[in-house]
N, C-alpha and C. Protein backbone atom coordinates (compact mmCIF):
# COMPACT_ATOMS: atom_id res chain seq x y z
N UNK A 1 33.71 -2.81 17.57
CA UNK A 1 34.12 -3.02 16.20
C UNK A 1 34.22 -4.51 15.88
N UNK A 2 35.14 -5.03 16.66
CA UNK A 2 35.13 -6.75 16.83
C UNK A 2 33.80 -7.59 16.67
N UNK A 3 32.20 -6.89 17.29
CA UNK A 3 31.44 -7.67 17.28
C UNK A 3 30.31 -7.12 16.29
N UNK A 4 30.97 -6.02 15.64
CA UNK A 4 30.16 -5.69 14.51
C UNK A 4 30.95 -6.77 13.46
N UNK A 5 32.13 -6.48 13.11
CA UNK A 5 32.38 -7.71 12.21
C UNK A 5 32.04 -8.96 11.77
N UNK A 6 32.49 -9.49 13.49
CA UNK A 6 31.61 -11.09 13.17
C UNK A 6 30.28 -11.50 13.31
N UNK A 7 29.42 -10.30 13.63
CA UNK A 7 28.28 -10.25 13.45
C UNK A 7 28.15 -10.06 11.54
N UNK A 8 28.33 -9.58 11.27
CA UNK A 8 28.75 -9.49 9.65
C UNK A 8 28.80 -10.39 8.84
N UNK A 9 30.31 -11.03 9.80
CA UNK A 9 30.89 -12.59 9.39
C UNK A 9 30.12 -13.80 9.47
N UNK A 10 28.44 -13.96 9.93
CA UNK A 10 27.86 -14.30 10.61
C UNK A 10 26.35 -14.93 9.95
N UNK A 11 26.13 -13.02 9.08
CA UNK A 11 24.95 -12.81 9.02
C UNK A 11 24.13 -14.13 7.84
N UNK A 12 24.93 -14.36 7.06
CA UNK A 12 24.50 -15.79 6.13
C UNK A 12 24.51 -16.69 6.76
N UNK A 13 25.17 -16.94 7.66
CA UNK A 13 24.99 -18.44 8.59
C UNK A 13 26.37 -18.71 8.73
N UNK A 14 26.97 -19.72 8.90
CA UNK A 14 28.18 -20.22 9.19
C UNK A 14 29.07 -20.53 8.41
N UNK A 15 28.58 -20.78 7.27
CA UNK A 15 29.20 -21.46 6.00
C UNK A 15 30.48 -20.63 5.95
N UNK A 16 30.98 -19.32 6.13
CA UNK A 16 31.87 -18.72 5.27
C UNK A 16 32.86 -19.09 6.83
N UNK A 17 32.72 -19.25 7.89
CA UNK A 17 33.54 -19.40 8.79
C UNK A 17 34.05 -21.22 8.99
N UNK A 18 32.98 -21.76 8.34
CA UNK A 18 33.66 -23.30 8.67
C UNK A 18 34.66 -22.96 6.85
N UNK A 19 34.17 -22.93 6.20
CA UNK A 19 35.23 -22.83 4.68
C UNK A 19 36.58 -22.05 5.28
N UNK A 20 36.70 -21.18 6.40
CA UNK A 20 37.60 -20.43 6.59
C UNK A 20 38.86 -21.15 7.40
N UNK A 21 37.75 -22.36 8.13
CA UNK A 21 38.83 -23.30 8.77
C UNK A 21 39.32 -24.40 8.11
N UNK A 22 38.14 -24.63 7.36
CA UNK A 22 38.67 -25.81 6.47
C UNK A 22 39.96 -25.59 5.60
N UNK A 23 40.28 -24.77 4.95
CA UNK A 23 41.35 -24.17 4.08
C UNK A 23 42.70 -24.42 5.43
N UNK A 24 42.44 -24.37 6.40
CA UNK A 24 43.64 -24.74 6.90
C UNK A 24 44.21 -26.09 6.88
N UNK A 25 43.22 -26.99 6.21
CA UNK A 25 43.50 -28.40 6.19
C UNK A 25 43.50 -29.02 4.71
N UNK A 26 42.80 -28.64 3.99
CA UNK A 26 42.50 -28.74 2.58
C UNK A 26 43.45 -27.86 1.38
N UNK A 27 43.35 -28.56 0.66
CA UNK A 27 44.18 -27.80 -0.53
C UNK A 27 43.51 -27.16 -1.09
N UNK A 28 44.30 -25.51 -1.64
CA UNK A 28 43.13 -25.02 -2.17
C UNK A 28 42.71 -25.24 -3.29
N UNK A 29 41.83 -24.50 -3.73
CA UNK A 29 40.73 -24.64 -5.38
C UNK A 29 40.85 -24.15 -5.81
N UNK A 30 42.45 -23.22 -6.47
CA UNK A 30 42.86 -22.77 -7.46
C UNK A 30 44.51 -23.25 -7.27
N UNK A 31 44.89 -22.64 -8.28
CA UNK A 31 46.25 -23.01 -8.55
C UNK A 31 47.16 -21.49 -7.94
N UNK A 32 47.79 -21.74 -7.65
CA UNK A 32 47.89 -20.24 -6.85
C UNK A 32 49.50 -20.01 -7.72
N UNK A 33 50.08 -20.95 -7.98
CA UNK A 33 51.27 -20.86 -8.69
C UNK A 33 51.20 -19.36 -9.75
N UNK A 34 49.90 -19.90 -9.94
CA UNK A 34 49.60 -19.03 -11.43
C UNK A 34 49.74 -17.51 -11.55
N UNK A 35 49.56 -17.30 -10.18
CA UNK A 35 49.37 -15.93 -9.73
C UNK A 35 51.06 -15.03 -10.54
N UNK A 36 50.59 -13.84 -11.20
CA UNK A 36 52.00 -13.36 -11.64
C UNK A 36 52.22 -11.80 -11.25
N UNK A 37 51.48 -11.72 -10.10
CA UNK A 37 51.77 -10.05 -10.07
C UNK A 37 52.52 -10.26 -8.44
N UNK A 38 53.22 -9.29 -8.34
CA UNK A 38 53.70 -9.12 -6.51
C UNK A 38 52.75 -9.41 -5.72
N UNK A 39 52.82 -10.01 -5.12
CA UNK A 39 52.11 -10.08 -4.22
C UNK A 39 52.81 -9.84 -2.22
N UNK A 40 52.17 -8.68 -1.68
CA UNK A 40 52.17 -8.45 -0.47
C UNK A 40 51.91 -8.79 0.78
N UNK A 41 51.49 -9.51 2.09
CA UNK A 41 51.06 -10.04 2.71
C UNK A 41 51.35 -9.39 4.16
N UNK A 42 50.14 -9.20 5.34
CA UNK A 42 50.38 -8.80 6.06
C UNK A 42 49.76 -9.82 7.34
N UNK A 43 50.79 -10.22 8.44
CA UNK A 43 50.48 -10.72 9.20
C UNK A 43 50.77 -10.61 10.58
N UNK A 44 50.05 -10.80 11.64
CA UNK A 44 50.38 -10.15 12.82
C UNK A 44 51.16 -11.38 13.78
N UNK A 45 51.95 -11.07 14.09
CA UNK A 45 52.67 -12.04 15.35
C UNK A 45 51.87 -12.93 16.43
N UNK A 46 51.22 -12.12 17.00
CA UNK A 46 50.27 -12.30 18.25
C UNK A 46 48.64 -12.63 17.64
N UNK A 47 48.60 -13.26 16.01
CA UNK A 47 47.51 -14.03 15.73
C UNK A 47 47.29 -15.27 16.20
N UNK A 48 46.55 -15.17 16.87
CA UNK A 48 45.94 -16.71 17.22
C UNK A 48 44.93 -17.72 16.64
N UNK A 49 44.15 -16.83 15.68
CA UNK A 49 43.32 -17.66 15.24
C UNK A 49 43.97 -18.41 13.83
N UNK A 50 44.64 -17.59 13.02
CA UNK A 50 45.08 -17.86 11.93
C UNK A 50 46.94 -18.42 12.08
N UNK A 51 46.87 -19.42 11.57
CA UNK A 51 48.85 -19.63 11.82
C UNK A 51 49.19 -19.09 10.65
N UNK A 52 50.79 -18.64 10.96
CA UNK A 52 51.30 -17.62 9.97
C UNK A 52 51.63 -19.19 8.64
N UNK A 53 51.89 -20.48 9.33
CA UNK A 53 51.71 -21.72 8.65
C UNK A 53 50.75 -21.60 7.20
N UNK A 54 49.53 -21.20 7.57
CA UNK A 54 48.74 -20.99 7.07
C UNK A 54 49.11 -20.00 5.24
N UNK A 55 49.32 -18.89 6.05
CA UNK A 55 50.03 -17.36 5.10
C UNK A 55 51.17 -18.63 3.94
N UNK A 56 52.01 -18.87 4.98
CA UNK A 56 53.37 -18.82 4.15
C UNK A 56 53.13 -20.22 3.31
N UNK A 57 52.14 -21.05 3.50
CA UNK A 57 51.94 -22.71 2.77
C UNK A 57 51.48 -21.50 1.54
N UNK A 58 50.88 -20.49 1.56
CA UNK A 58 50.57 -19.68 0.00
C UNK A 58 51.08 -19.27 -0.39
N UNK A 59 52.03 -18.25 0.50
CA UNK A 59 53.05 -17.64 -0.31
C UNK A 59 53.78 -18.33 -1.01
N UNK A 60 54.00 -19.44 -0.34
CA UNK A 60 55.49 -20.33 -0.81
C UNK A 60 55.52 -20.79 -2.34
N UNK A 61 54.30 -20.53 -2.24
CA UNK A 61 53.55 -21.07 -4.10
C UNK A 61 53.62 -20.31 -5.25
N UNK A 62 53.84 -18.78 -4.74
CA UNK A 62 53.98 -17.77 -5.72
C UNK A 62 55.40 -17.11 -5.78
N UNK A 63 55.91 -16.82 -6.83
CA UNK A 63 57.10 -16.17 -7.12
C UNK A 63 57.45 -15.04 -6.61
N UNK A 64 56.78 -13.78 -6.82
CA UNK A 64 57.34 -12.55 -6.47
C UNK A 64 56.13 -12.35 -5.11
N UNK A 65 56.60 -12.94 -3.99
CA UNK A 65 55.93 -12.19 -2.31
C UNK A 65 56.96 -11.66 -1.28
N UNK A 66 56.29 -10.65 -0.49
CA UNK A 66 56.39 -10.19 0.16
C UNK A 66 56.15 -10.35 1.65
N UNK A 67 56.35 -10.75 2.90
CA UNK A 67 55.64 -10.78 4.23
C UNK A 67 55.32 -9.95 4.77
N UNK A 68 55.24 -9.41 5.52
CA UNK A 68 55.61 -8.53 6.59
C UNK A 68 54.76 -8.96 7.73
N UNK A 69 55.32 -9.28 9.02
CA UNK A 69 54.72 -9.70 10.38
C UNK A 69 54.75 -8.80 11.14
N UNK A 70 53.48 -7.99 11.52
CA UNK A 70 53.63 -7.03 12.51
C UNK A 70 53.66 -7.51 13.83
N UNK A 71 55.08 -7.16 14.78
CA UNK A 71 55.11 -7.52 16.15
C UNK A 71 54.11 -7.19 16.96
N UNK A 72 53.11 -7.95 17.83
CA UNK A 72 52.59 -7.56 18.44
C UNK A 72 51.13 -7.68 18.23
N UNK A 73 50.85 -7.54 16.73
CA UNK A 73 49.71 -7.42 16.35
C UNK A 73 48.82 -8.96 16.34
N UNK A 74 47.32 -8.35 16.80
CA UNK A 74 46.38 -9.57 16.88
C UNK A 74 45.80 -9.82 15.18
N UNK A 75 45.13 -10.85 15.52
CA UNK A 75 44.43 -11.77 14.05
C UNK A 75 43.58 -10.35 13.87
N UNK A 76 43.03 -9.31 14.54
CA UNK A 76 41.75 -8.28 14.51
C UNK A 76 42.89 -7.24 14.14
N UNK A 77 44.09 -7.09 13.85
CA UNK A 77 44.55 -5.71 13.53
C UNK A 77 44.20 -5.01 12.30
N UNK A 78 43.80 -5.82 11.80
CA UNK A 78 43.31 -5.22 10.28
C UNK A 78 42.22 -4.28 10.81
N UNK A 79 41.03 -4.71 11.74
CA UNK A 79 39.88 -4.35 11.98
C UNK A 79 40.48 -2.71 13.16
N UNK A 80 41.66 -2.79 13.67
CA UNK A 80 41.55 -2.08 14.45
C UNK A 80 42.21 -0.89 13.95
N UNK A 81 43.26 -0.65 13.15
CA UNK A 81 44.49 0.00 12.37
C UNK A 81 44.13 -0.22 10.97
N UNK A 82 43.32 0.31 10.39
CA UNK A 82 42.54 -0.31 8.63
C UNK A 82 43.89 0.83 8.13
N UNK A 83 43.86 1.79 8.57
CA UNK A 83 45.03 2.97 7.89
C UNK A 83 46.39 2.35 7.72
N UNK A 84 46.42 1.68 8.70
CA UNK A 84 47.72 1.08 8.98
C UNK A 84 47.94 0.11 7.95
N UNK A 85 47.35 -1.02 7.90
CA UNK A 85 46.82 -2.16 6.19
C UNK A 85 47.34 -1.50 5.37
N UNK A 86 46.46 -0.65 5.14
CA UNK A 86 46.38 0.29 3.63
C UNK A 86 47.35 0.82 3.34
N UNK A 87 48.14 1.15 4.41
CA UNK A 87 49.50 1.90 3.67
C UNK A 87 50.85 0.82 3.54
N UNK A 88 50.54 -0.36 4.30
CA UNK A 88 51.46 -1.45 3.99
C UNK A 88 51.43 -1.85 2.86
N UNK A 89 49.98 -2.16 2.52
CA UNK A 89 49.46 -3.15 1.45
C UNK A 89 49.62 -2.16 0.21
N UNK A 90 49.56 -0.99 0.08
CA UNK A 90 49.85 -0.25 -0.84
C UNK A 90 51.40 0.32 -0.93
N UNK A 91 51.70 0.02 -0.22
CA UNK A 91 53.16 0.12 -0.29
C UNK A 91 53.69 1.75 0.35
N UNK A 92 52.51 2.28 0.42
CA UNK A 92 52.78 3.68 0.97
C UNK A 92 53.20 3.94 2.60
N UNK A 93 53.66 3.04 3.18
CA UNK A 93 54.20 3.08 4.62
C UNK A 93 55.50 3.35 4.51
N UNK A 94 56.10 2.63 3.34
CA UNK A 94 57.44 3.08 3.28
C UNK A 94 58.41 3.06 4.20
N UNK A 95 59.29 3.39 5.02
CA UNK A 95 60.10 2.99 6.15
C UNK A 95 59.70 3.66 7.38
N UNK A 96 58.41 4.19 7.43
CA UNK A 96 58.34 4.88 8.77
C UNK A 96 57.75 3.79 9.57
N UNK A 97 58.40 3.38 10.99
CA UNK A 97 57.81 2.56 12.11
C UNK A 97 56.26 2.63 12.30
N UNK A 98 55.58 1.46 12.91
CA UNK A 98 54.47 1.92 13.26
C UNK A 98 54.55 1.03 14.95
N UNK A 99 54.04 1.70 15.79
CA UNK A 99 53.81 1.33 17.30
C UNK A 99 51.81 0.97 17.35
N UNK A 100 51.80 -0.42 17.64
CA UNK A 100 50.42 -0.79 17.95
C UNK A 100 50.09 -1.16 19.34
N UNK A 101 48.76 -0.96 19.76
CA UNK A 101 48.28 -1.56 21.05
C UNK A 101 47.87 -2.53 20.88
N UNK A 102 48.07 -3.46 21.45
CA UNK A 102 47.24 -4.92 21.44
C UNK A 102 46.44 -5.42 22.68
């Protein structure tokens, strides 16, 4: 699954993966303040590629957010648990625990 992705991530050439690092250093190219709806965010503990630094320099910009850091979880949990996302990000997880493999 992992190497179908970044094969994916890939297939135009590089461009969308160096822009992906660059944003960790650069300001972004919108105003993010602006943003006026809730906004949700899901991030895994045990990411390595992405710092949660990263997440929260955005959040910090918008009014109504949300975090949530899943213990345990890698930078690929999205790719591995998509059910799992979806019911965070939609809000439909609601208070039931979730247990991941990493």
């Amino acid at each position: 699954l992992v190497r179908r992705e970044m094969r994916e991530g890939f297939r135009s050439g590089a461009e969308g993966d160096i822009e992906d690092c660059l944003t960790c250093v650069k300001p972004f190219d919108v105003d993010v303040s602006t943003i006026r709806c809730p906004v949700r965010a899901v991030h895994g503990s045990d990411d390595d590629w992405e710092p949660l630094s990263n997440l929260t320099r955005f959040l910090d910009q918008i009014d109504d957010t949300q975090l949530i850091v899943l213990d345990g979880m890698s930078h690929f949990g999205p790719h591995l648990y998509p059910d799992l996302l979806i019911a965070l990000v939609t809000g439909a997880a609601g208070s039931r625990s979730f247990t991941t493999a990493t």
